[in-house]
C-alpha atoms as a PDB file:
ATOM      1  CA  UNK A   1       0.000   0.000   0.000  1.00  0.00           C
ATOM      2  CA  UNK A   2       1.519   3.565  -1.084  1.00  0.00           C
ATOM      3  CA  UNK A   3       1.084   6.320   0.854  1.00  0.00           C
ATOM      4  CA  UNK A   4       0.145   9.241  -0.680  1.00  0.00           C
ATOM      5  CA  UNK A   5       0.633  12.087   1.982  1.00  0.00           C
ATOM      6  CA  UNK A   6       4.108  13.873   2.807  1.00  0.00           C
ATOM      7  CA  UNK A   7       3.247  14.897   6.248  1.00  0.00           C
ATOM      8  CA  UNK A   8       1.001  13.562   9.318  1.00  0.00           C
ATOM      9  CA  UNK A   9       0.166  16.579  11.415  1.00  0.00           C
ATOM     10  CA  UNK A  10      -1.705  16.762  14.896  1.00  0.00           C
ATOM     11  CA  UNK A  11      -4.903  18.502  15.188  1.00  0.00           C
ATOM     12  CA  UNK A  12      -4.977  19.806  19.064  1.00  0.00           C
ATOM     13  CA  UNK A  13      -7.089  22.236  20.481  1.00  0.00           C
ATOM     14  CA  UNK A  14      -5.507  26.014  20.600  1.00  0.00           C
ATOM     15  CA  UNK A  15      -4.544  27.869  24.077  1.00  0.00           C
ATOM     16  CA  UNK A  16      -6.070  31.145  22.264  1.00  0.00           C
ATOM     17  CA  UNK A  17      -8.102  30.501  19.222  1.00  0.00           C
ATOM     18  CA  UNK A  18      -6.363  31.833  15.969  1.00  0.00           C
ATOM     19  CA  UNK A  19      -8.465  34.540  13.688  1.00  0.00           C
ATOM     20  CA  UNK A  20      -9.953  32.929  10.739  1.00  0.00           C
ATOM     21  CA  UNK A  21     -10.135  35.708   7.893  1.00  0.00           C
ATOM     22  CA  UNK A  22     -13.834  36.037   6.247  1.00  0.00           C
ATOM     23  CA  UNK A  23     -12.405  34.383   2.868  1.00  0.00           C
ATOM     24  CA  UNK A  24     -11.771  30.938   4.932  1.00  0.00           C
ATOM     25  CA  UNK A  25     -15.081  31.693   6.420  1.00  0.00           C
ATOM     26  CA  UNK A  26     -17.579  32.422   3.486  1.00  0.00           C
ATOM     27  CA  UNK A  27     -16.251  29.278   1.581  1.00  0.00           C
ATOM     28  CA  UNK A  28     -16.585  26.704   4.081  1.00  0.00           C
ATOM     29  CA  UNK A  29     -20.406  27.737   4.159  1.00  0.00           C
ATOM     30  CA  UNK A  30     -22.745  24.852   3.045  1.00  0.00           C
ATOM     31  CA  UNK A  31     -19.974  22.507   3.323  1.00  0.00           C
ATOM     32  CA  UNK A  32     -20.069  22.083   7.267  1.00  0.00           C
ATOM     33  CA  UNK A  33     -22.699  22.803  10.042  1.00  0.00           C
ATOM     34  CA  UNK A  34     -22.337  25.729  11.759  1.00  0.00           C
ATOM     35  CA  UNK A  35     -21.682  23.561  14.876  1.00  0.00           C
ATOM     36  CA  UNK A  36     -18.484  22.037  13.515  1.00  0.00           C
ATOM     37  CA  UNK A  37     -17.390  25.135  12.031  1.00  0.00           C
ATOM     38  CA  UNK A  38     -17.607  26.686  15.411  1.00  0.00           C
ATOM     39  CA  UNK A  39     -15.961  23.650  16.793  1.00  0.00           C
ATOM     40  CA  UNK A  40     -13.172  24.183  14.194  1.00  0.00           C
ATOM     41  CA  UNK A  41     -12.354  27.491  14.553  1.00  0.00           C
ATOM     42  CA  UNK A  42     -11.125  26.360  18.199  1.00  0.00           C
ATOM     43  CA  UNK A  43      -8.813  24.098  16.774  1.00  0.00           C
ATOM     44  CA  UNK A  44      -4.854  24.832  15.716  1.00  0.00           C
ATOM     45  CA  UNK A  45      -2.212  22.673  13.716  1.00  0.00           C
ATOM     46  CA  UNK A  46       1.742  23.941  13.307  1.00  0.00           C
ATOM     47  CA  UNK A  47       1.645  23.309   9.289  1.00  0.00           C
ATOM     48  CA  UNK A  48       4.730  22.081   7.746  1.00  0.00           C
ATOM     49  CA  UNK A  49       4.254  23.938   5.071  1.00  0.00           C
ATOM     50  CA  UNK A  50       4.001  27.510   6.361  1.00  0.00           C
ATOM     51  CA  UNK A  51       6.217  26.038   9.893  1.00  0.00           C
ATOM     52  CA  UNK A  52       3.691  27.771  11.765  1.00  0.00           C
ATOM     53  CA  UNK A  53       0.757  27.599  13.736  1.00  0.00           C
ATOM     54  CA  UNK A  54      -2.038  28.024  12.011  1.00  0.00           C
ATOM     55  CA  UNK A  55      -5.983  27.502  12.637  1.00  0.00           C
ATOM     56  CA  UNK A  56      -7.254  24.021  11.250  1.00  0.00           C
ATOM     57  CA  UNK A  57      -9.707  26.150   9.073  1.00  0.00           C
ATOM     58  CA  UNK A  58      -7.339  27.994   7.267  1.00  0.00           C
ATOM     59  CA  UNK A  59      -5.269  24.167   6.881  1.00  0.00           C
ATOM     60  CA  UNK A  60      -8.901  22.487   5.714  1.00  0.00           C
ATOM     61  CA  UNK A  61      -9.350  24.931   2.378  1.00  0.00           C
ATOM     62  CA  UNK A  62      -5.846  24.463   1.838  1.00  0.00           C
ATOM     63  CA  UNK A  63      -4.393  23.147  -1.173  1.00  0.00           C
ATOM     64  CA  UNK A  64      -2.616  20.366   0.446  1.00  0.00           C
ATOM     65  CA  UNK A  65      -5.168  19.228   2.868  1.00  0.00           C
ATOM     66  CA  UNK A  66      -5.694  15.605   1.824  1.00  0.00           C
ATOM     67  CA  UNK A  67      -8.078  14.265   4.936  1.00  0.00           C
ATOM     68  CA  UNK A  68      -8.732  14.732   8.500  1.00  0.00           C
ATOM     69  CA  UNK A  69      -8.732  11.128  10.360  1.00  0.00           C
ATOM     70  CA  UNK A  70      -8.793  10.811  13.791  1.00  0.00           C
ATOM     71  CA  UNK A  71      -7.107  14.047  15.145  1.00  0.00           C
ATOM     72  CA  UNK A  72      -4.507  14.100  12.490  1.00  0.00           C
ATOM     73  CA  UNK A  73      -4.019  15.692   9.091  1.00  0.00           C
ATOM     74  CA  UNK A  74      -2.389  14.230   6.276  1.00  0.00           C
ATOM     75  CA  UNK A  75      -0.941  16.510   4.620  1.00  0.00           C
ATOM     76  CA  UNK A  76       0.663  16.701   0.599  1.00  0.00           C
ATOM     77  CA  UNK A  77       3.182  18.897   1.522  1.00  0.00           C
ATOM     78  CA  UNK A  78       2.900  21.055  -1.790  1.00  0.00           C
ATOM     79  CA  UNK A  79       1.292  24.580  -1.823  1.00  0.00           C
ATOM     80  CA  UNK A  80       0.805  25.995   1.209  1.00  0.00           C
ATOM     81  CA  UNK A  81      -2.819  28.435   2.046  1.00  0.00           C
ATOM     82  CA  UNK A  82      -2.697  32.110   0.380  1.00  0.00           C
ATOM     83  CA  UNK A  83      -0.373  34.336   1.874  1.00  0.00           C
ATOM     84  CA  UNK A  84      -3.439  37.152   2.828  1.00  0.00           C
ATOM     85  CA  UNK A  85      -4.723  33.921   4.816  1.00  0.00           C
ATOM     86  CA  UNK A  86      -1.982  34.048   7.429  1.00  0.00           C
ATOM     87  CA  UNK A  87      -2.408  36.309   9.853  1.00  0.00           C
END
């Protein structure tokens, strides 16, 4: 079996949630609940990409989001989120 992710990043819940810019948050509408989304917006990873903590929104629309499974992200490793996304 070949895996196809680069990196296996830790989803963990954030001391202070991170801002989520209103880009991140007008696309994710009609794709999740509002009760996730709100659940998500407390949530952190440090991306290997930008080698920084950023909010697990901001990693979902990302280009090199693969899946979410069980607390952990695999991740492609490629093209990291927008630049005016990082705040």
């Amino acid at each position: 079996m070949s895996v196809d992710y680069k990196f296996l990043v830790k989803v963990r819940e954030a001391a202070k949630p991170k801002r989520i810019p209103k880009e991140v948050s007008l696309q994710l509408k009609g794709v999740a609940g509002p009760k996730a989304i709100s659940r998500m917006k407390k949530e952190s990873v440090d991306c290997p990409v930008v080698k920084d903590e950023v909010g697990f929104l901001v990693c979902f629309l990302c280009p090199s989001f693969l899946r979410r499974v069980t607390g952990e992200v695999h991740c492609a490793g490629g093209e990291g989120p927008p630049k005016e996304w990082l705040l």
